[in-house]
N, C-alpha and C. Protein backbone atom coordinates (compact mmCIF):
# COMPACT_ATOMS: atom_id res chain seq x y z
N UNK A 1 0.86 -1.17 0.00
CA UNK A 1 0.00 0.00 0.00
C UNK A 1 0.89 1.22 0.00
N UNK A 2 0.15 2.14 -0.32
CA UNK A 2 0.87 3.22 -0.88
C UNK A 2 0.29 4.84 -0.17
N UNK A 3 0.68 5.71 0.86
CA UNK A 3 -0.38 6.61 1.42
C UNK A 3 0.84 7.73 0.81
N UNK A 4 0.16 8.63 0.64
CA UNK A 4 0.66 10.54 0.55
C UNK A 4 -0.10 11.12 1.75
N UNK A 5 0.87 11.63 2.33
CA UNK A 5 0.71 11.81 3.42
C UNK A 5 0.95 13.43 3.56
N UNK A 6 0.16 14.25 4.23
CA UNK A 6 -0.16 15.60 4.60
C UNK A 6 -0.19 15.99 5.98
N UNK A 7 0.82 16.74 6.79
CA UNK A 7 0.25 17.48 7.87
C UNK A 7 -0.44 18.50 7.74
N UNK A 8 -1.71 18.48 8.22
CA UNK A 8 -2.71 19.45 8.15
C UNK A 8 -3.31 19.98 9.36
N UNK A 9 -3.44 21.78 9.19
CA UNK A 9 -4.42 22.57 10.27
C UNK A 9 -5.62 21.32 10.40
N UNK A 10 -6.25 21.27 9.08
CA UNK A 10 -7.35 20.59 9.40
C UNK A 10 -7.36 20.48 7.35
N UNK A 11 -8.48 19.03 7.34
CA UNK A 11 -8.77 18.61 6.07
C UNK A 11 -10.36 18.13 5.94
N UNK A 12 -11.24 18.30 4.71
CA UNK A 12 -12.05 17.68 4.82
C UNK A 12 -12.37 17.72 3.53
N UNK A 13 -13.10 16.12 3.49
CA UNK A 13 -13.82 15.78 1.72
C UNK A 13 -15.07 16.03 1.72
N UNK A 14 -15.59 15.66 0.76
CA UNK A 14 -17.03 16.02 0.03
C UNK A 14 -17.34 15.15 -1.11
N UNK A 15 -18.68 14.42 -1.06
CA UNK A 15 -18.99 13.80 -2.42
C UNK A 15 -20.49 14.24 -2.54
N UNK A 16 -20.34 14.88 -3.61
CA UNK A 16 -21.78 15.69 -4.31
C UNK A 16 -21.89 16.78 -3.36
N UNK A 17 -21.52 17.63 -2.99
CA UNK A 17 -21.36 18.18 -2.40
C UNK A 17 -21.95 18.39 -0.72
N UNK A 18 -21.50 17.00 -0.09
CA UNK A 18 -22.11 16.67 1.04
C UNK A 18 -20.86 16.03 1.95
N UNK A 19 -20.42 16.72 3.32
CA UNK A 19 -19.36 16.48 3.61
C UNK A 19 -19.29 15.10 4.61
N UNK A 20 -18.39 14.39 3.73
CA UNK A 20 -18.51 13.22 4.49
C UNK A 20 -17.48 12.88 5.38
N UNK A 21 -16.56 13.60 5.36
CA UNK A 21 -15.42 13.06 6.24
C UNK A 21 -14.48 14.55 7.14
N UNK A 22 -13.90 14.67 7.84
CA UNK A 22 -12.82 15.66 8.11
C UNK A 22 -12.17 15.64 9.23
N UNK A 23 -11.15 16.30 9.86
CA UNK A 23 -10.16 16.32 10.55
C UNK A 23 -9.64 17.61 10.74
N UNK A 24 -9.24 18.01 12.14
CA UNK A 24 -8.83 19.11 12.86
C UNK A 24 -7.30 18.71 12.47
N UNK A 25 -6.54 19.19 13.07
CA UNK A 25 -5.05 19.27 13.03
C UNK A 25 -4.81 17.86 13.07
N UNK A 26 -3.77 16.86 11.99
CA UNK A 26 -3.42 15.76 12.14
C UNK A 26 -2.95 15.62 10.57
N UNK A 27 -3.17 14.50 10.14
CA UNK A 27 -2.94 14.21 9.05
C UNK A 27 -4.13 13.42 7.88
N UNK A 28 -3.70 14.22 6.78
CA UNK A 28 -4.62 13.73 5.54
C UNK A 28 -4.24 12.58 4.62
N UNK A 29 -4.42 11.41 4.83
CA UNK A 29 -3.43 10.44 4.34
C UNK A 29 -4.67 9.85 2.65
N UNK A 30 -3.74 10.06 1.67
CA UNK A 30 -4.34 9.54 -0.05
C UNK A 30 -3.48 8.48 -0.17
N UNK A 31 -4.65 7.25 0.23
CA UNK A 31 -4.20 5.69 0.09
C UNK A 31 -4.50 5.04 -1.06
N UNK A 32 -3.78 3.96 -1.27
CA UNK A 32 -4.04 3.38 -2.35
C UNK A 32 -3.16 1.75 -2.50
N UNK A 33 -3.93 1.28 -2.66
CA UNK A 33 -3.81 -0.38 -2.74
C UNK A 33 -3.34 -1.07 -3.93
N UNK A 34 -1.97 -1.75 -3.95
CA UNK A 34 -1.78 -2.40 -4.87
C UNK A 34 -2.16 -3.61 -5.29
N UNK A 35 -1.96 -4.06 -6.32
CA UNK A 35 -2.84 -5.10 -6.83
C UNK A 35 -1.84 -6.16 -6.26
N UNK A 36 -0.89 -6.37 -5.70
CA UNK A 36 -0.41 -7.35 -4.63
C UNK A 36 -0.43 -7.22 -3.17
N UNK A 37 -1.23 -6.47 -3.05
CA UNK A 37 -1.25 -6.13 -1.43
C UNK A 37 -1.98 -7.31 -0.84
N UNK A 38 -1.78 -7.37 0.62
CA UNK A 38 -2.67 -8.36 1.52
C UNK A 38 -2.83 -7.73 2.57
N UNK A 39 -3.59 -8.04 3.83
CA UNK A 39 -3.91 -7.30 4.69
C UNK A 39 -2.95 -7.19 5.77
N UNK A 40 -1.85 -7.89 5.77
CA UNK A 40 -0.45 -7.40 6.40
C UNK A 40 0.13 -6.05 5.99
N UNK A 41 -0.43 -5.92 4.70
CA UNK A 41 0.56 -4.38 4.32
C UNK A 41 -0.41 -3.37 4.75
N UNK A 42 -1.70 -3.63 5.02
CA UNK A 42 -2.63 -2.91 5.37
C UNK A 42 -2.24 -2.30 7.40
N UNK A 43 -2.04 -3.62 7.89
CA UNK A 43 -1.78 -3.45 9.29
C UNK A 43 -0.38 -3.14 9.39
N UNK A 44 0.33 -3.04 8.40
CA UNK A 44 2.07 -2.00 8.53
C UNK A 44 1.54 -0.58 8.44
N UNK A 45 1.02 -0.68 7.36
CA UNK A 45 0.82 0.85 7.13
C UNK A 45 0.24 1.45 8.04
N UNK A 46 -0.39 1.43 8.96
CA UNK A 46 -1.29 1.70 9.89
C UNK A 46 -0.68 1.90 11.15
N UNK A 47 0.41 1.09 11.15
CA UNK A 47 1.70 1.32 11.96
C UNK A 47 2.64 2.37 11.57
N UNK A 48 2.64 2.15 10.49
CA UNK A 48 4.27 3.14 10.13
C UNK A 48 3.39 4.44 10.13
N UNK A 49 1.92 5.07 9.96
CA UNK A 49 0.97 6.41 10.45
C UNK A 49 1.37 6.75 11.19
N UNK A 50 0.65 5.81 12.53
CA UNK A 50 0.95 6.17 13.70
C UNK A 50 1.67 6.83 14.46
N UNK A 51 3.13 6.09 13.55
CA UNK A 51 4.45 6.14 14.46
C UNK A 51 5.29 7.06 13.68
N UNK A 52 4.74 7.62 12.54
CA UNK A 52 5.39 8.57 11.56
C UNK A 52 5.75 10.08 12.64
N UNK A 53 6.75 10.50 12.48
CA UNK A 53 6.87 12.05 13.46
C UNK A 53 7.54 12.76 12.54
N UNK A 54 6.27 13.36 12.12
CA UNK A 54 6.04 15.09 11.51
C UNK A 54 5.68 15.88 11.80
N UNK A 55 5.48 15.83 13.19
CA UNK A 55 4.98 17.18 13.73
C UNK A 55 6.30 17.53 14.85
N UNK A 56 6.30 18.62 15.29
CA UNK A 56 6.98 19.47 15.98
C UNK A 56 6.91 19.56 17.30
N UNK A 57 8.11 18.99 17.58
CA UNK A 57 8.15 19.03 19.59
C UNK A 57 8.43 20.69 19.69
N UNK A 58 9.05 20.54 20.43
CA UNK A 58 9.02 21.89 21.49
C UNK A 58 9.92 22.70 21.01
N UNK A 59 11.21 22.05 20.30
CA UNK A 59 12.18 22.86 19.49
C UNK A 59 12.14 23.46 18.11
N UNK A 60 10.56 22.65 17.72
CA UNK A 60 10.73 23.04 16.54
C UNK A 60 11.03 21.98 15.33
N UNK A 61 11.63 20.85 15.82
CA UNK A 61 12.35 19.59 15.04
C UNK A 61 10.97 18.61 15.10
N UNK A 62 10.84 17.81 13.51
CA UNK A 62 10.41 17.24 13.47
C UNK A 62 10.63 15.87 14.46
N UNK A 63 9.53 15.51 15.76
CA UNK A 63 10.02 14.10 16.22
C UNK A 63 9.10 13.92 17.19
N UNK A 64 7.88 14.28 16.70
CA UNK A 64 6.80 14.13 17.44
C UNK A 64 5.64 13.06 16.21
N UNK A 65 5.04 11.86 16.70
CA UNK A 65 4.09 11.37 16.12
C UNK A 65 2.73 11.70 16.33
N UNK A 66 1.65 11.33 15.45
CA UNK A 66 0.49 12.23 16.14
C UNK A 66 -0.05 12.44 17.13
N UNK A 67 -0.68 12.67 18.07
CA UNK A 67 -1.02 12.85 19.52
C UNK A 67 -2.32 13.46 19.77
N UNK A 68 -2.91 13.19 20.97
CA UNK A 68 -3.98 13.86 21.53
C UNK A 68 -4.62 14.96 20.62
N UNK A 69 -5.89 14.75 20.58
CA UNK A 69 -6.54 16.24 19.70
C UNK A 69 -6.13 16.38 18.50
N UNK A 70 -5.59 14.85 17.72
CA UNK A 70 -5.10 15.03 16.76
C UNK A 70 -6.26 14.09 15.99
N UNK A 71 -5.91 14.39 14.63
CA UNK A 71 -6.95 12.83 14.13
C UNK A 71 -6.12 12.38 12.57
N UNK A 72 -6.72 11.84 11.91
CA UNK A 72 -6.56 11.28 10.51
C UNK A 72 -7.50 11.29 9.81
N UNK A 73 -7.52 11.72 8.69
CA UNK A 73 -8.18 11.32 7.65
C UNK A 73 -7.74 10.87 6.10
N UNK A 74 -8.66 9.37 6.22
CA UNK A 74 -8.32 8.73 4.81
C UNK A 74 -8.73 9.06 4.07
N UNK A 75 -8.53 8.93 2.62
CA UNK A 75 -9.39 9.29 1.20
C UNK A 75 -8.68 8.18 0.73
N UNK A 76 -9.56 7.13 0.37
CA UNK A 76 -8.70 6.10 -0.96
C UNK A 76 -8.60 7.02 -2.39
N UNK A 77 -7.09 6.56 -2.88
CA UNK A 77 -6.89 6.81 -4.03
C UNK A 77 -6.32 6.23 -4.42
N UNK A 78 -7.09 5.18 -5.48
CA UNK A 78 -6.29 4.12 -6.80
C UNK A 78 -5.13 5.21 -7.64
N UNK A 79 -4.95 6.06 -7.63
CA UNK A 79 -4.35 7.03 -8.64
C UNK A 79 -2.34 7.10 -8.13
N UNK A 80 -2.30 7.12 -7.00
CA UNK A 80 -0.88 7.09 -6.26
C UNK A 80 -0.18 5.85 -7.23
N UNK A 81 -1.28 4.91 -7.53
CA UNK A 81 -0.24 4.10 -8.16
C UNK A 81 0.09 3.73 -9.76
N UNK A 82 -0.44 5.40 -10.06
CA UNK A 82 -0.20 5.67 -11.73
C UNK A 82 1.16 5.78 -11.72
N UNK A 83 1.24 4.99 -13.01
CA UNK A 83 2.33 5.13 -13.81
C UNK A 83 2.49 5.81 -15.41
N UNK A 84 3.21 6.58 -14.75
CA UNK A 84 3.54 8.01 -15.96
C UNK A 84 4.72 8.03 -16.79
N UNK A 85 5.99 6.31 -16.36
CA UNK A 85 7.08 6.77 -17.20
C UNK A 85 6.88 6.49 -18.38
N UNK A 86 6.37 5.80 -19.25
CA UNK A 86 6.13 5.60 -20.47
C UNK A 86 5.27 6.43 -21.88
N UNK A 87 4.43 6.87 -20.95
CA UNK A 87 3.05 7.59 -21.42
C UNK A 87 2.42 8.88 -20.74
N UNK A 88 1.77 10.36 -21.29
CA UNK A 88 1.45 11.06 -21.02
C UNK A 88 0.12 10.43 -20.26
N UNK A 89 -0.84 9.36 -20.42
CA UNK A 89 -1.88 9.35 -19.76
C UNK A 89 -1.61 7.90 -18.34
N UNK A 90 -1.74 8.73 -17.14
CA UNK A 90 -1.04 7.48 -16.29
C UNK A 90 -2.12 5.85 -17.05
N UNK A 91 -1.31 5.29 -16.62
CA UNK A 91 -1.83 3.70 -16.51
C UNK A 91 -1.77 3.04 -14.67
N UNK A 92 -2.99 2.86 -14.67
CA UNK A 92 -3.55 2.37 -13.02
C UNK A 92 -3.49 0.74 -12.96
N UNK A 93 -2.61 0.11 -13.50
CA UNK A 93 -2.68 -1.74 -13.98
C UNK A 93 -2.32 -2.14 -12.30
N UNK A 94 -0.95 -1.28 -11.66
CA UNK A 94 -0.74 -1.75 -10.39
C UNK A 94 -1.41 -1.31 -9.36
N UNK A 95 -2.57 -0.80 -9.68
CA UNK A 95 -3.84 -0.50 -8.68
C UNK A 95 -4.61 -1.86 -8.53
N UNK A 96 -4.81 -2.11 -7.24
CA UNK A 96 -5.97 -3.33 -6.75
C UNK A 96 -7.24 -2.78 -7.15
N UNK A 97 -7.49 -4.53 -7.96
CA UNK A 97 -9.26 -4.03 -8.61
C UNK A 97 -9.94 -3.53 -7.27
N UNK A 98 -10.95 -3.62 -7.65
CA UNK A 98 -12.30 -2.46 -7.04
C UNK A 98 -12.50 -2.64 -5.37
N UNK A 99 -12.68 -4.57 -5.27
CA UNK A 99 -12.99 -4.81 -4.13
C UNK A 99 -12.02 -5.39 -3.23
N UNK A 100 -10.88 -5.61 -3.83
CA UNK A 100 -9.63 -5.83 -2.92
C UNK A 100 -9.34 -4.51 -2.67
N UNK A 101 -9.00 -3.71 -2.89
CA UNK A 101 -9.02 -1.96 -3.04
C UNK A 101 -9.77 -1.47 -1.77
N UNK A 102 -10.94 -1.82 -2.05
CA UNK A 102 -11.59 -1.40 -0.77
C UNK A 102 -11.53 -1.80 0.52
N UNK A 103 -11.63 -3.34 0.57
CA UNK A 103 -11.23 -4.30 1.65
C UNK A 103 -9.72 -4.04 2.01
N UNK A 104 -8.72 -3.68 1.73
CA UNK A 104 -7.73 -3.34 2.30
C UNK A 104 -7.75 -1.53 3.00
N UNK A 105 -8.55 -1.10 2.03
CA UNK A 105 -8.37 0.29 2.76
C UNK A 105 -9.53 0.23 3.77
N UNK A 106 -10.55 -0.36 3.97
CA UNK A 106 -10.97 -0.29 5.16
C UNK A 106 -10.58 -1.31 6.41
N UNK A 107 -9.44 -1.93 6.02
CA UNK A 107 -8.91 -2.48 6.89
C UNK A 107 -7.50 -1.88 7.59
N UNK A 108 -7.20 -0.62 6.41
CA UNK A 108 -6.08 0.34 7.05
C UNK A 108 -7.21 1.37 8.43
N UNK A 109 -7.86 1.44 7.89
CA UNK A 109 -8.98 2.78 8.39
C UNK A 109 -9.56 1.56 9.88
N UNK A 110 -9.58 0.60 10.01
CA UNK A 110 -10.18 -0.46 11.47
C UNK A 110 -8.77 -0.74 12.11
N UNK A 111 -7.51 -0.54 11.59
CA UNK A 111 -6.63 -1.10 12.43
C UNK A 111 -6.42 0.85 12.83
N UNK A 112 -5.98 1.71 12.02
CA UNK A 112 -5.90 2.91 12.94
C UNK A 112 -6.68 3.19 14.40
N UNK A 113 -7.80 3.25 13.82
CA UNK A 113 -8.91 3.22 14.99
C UNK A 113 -8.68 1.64 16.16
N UNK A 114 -8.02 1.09 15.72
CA UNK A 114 -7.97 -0.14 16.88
C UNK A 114 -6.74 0.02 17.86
N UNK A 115 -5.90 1.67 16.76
CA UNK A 115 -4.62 1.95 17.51
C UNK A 115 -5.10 3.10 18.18
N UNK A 116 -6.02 3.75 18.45
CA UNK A 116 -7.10 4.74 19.15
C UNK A 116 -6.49 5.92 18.77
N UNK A 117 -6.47 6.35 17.13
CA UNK A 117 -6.75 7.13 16.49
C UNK A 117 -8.33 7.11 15.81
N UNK A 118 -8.50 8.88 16.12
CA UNK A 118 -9.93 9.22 15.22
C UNK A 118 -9.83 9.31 14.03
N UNK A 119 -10.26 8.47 13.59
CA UNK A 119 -10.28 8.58 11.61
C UNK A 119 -11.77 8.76 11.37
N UNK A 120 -11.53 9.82 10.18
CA UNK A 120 -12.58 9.72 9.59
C UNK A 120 -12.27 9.29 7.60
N UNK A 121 -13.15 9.17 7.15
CA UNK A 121 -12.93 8.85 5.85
C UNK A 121 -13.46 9.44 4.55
N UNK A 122 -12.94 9.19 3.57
CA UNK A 122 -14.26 9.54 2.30
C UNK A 122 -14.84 8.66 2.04
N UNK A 123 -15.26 8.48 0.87
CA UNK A 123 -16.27 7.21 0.34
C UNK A 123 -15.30 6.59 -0.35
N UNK A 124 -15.57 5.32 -0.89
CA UNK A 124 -14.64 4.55 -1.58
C UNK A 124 -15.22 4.40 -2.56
N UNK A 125 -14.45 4.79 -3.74
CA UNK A 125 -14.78 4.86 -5.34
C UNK A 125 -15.71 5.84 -5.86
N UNK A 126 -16.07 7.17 -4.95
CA UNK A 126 -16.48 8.43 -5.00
C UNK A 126 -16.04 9.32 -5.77
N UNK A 127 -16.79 9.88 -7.14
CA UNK A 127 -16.01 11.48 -7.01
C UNK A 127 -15.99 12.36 -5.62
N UNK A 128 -14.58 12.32 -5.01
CA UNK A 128 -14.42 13.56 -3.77
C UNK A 128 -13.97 14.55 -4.34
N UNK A 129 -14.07 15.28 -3.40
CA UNK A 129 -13.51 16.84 -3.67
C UNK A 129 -12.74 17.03 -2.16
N UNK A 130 -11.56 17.10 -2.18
CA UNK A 130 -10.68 17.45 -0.90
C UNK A 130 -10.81 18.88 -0.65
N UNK A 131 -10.71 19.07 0.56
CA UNK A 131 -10.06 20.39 0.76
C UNK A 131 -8.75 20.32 2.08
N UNK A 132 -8.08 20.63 2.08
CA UNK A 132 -7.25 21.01 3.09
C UNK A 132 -6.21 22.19 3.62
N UNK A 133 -5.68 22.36 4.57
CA UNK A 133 -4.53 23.41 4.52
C UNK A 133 -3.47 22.46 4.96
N UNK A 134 -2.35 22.37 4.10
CA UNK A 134 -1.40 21.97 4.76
C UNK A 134 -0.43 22.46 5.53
N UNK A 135 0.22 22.24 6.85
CA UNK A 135 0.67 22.67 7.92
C UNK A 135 2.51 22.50 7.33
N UNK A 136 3.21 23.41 7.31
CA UNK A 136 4.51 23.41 6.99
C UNK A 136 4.37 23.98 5.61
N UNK A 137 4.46 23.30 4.20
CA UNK A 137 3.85 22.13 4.19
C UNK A 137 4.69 21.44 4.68
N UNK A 138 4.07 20.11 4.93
CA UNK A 138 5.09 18.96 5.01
C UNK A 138 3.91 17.57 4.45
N UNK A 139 4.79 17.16 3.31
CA UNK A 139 4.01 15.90 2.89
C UNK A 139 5.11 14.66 2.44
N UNK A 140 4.73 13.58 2.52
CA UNK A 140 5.93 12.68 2.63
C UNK A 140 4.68 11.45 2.29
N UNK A 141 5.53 10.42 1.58
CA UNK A 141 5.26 9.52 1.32
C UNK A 141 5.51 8.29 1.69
N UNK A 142 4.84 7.76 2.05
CA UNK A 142 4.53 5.85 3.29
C UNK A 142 3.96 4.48 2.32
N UNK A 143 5.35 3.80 2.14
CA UNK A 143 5.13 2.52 1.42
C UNK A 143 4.63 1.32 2.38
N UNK A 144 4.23 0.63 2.27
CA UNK A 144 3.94 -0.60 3.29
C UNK A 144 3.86 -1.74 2.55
């Protein structure tokens, strides 16, 4: 699995223009499932979130992981795992079909919450519309 990862003031989606998901200060994570994934890479990734430190202790230095009053929010996105070196229009082949796709990302989104983070989510296989502010920025990318 594959997340882009955002520290954010705060983030929130929308499908049809009805808000389904959002988050105060934490992180905006755009997941996406490969077509070899299993639900071990699902419960790494969910780990390596957690334990990711991008936010700012007391000096200023990145080495703080998320914390209290913090939350997450997922948005699946098959698209992280376009491939653009060949061709102007990505090709999505190493994207997990529809329902492995989903079943792994809601199994990233049950193990967060089982690590007693607040997640909230978008819809899966939704036109969304994101919004966010990103904090720094700082965005970094999490293989699992």
């Amino acid at each position: 699995m594959r997340a882009i990862v955002q520290r954010v003031a705060w983030a929130k989606v929308s499908v049809e223009g009805t808000l389904v998901g959002q988050c105060r200060s934490g992180l905006l994570v755009l997941v996406g499932a490969h077509r070899e994934d299993s639900e071990a890479n699902a419960v790494r990734l969910a780990d390596r979130l957690v334990k990711l430190r991008i936010f700012n202790d007391p000096d200023g230095k990145m080495n703080l992981a998320i914390g209290d009053g913090q939350g997450i929010l997922v948005v699946s996105n098959f698209t992280v795992y376009g491939e653009t070196a060949k061709n102007r229009r990505p090709s999505f082949t190493d994207s997990a079909p529809y329902e492995a796709g989903k079943d792994l990302v809601d199994r990233l989104v049950s193990e967060l919450r089982r690590l007693g983070i607040p997640v909230e989510t978008g819809e899966f296989g939704a036109d969304m519309q994101v919004e966010l502010l990103n904090d720094g920025p700082v965005t970094v990318i999490v293989d699992a």
